[in-house]
N, C-alpha and C. Protein backbone atom coordinates (compact mmCIF):
# COMPACT_ATOMS: atom_id res chain seq x y z
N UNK A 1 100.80 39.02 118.57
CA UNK A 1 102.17 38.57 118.52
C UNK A 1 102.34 37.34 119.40
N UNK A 2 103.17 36.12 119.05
CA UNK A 2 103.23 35.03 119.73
C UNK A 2 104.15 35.48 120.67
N UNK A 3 104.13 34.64 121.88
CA UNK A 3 104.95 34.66 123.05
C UNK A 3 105.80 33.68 122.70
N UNK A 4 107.32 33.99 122.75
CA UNK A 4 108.59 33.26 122.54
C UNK A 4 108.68 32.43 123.93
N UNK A 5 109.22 31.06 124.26
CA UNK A 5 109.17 31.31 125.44
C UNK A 5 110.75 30.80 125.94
N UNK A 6 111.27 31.60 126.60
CA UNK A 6 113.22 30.71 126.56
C UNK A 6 113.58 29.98 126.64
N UNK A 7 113.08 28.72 127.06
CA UNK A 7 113.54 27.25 126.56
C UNK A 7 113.50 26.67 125.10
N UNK A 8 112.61 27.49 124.16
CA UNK A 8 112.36 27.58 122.92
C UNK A 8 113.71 28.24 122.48
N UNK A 9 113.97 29.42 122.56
CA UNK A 9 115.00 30.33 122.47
C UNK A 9 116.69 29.66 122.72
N UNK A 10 116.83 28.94 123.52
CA UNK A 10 117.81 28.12 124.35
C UNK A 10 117.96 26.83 123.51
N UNK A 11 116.75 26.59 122.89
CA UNK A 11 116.65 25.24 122.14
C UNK A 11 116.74 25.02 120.50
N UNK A 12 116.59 26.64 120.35
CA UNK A 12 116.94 26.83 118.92
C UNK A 12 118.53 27.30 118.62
N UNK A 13 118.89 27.85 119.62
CA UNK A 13 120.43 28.75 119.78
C UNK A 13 121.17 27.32 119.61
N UNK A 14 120.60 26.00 120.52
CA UNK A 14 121.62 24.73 120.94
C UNK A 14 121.60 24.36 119.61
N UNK A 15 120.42 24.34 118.76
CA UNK A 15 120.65 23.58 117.30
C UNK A 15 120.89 24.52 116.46
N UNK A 16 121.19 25.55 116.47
CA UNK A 16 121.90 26.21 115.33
C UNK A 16 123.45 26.37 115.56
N UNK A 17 124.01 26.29 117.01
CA UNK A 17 125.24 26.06 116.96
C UNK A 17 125.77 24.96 116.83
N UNK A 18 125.03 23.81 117.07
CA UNK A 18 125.46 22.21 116.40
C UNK A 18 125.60 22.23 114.95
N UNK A 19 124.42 22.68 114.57
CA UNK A 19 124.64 22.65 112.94
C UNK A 19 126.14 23.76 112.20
N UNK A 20 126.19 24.89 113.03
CA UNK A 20 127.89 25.56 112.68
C UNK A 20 128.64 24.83 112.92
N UNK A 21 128.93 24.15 113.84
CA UNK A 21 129.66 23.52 114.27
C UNK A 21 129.84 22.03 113.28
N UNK A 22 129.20 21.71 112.67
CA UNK A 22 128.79 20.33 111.83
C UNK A 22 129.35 20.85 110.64
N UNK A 23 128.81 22.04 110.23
CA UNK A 23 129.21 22.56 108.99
C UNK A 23 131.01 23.19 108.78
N UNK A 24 131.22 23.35 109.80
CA UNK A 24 133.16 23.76 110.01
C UNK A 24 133.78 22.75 110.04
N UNK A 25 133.35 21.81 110.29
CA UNK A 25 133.67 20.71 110.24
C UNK A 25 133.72 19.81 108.61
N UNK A 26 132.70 20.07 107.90
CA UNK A 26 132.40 19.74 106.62
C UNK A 26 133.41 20.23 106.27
N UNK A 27 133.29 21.64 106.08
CA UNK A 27 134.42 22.69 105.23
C UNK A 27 135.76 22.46 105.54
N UNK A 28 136.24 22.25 107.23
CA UNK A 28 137.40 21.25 106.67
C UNK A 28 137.98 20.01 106.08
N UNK A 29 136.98 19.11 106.15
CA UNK A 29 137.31 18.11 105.53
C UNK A 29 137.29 18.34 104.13
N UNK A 30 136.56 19.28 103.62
CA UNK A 30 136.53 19.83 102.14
C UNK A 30 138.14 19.89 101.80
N UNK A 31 138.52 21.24 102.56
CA UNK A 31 139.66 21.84 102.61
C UNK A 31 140.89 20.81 102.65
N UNK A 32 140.76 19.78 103.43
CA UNK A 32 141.83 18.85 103.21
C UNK A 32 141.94 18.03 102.07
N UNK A 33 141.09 17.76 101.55
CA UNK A 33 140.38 16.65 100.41
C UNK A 33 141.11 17.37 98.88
N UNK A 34 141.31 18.84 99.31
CA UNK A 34 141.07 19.60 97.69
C UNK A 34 142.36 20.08 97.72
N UNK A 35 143.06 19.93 96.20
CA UNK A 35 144.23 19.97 96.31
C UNK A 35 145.15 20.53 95.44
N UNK A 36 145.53 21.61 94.82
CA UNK A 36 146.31 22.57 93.43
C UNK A 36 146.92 21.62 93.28
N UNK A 37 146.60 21.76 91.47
CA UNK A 37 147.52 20.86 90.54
C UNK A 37 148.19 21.61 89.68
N UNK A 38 149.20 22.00 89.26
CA UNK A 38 149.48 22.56 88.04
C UNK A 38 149.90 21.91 87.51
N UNK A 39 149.14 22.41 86.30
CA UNK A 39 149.22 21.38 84.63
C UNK A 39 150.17 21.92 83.90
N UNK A 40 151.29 21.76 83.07
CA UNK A 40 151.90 22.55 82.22
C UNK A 40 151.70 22.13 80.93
N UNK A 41 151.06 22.77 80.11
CA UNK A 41 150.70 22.38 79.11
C UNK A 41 152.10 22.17 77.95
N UNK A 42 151.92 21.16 77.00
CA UNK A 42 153.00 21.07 76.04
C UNK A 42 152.40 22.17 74.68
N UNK A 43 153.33 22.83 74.05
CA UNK A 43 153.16 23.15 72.48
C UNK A 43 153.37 22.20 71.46
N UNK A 44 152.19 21.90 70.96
CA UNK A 44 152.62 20.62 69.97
C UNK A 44 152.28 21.68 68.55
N UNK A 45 152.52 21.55 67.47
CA UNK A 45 151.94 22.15 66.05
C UNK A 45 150.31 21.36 66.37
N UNK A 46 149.30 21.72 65.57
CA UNK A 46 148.24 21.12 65.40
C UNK A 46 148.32 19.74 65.07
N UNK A 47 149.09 19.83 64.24
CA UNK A 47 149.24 18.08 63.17
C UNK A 47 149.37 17.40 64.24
N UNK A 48 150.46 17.28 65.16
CA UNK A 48 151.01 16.92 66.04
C UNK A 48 150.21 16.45 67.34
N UNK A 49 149.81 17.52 67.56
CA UNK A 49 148.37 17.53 68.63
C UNK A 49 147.37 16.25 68.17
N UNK A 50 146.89 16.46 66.75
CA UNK A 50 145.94 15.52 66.47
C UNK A 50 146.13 15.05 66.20
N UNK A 51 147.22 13.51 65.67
CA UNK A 51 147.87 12.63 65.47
C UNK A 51 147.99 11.83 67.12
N UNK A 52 148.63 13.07 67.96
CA UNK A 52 149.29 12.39 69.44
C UNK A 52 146.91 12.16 70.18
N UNK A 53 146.20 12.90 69.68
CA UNK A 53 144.63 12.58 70.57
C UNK A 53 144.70 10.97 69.65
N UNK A 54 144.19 11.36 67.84
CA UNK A 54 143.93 9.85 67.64
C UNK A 54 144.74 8.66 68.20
N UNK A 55 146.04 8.90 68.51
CA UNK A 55 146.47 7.60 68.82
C UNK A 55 146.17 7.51 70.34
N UNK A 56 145.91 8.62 71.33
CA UNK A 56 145.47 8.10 72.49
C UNK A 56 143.81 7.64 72.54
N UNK A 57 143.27 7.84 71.34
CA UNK A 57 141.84 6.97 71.42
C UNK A 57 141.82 6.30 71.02
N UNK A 58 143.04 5.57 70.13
CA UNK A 58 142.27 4.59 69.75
C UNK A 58 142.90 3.29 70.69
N UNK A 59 144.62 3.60 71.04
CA UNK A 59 144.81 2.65 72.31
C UNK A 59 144.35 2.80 73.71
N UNK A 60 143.45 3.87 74.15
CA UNK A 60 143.05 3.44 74.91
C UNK A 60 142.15 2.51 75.78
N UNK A 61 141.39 2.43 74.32
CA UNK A 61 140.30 0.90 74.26
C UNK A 61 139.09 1.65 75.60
N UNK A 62 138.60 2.93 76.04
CA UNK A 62 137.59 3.80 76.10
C UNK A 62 137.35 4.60 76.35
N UNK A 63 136.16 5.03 76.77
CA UNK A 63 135.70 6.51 76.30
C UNK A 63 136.32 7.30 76.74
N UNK A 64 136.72 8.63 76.58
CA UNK A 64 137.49 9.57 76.88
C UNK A 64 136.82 10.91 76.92
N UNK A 65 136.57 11.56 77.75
CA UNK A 65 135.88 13.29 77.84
C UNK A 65 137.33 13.94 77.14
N UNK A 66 136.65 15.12 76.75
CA UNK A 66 137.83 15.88 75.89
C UNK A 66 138.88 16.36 77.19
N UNK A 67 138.25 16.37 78.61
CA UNK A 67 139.06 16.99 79.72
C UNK A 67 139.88 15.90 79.82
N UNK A 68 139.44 14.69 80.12
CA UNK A 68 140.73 13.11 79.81
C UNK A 68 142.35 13.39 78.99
N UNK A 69 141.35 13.76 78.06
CA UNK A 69 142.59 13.50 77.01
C UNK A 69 143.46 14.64 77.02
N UNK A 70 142.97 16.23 77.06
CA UNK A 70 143.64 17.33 77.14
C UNK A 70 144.37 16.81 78.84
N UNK A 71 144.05 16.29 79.85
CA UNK A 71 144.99 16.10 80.79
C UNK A 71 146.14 15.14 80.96
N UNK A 72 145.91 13.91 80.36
CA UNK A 72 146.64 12.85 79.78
C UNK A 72 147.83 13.45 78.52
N UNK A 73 147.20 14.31 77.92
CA UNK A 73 148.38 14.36 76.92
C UNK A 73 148.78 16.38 77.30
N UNK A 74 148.26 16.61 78.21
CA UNK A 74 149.07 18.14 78.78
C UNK A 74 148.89 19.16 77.65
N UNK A 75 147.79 19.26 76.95
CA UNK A 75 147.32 19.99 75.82
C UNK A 75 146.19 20.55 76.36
N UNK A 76 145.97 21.68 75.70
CA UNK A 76 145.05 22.78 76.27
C UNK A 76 144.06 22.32 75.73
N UNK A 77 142.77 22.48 76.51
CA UNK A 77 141.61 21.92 76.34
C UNK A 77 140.78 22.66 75.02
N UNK A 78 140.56 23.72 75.21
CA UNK A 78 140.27 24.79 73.77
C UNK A 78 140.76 23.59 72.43
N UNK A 79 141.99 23.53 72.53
CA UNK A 79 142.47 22.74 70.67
C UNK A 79 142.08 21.14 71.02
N UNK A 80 142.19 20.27 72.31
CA UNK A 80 141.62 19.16 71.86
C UNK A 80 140.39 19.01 71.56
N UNK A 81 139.41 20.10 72.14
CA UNK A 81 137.89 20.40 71.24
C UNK A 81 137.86 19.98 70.27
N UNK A 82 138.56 21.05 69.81
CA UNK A 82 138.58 21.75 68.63
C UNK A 82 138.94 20.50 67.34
N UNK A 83 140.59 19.27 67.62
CA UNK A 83 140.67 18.55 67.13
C UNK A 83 139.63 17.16 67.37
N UNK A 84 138.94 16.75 67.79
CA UNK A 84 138.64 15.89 68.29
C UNK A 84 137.44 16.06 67.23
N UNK A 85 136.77 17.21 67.52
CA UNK A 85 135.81 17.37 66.13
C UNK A 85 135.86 17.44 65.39
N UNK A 86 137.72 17.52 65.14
CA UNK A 86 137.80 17.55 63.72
C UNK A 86 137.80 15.89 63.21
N UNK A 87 138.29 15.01 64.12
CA UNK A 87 138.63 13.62 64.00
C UNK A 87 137.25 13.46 63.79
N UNK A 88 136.12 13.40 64.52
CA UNK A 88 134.93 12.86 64.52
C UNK A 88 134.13 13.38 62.84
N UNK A 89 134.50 14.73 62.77
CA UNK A 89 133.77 15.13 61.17
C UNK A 89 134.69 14.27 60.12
N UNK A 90 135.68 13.85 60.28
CA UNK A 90 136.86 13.14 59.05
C UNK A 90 136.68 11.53 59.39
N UNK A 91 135.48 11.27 60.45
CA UNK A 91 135.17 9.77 60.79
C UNK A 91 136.51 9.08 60.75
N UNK A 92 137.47 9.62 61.72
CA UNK A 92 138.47 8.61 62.29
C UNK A 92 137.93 8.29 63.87
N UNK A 93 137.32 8.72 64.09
CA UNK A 93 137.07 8.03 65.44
C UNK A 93 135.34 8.80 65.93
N UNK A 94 135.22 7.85 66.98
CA UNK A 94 133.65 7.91 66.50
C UNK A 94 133.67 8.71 67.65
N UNK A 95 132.16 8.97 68.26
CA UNK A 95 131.63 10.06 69.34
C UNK A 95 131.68 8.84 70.51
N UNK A 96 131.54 8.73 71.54
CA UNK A 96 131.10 7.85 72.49
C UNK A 96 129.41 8.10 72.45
N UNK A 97 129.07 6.67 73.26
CA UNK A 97 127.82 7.14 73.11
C UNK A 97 127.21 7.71 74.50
């Protein structure tokens, strides 16, 4: 069995409480940084929904993640999927690349 010797002991205790200490520190700055949003989503009919995505792609002049656009236009992410593929299979608007 190795012999520990307490300045070793003393010297590992000093850098593991710097590093807690470094890390509580992280986690608050996390904590301040991060921030609840509530979204309220609108009820549009479908038609409606996918009429109001194509016209936000095509003026927006670029690319758009489906999370973009479901947050921009306050529509639940599930149906702008859902329409967006439908736009892309009916080649009104293309995929990004």
């Amino acid at each position: 069995m190795r012999e520990v010797k307490q300045e070793d002991l003393v010297a590992t205790g000093q850098a593991l409480l710097r590093r807690v200490d470094q890390l509580e520190r992280d986690v608050a700055a996390l904590k301040d940084g991060a921030s609840e949003r509530v979204v309220v989503l609108r009820e549009l009919t479908r038609g409606e929904a996918k009429a109001e995505i194509l016209d936000l792609l095509q003026q927006s002049g670029e690319d758009l993640y489906f999370s973009d656009i479901a947050e921009r236009l306050q529509l639940d992410l599930e149906l702008v999927v859902e329409l967006s593929l439908e736009l892309m299979r009916e080649g009104q608007v293309e995929p990004a690349d």
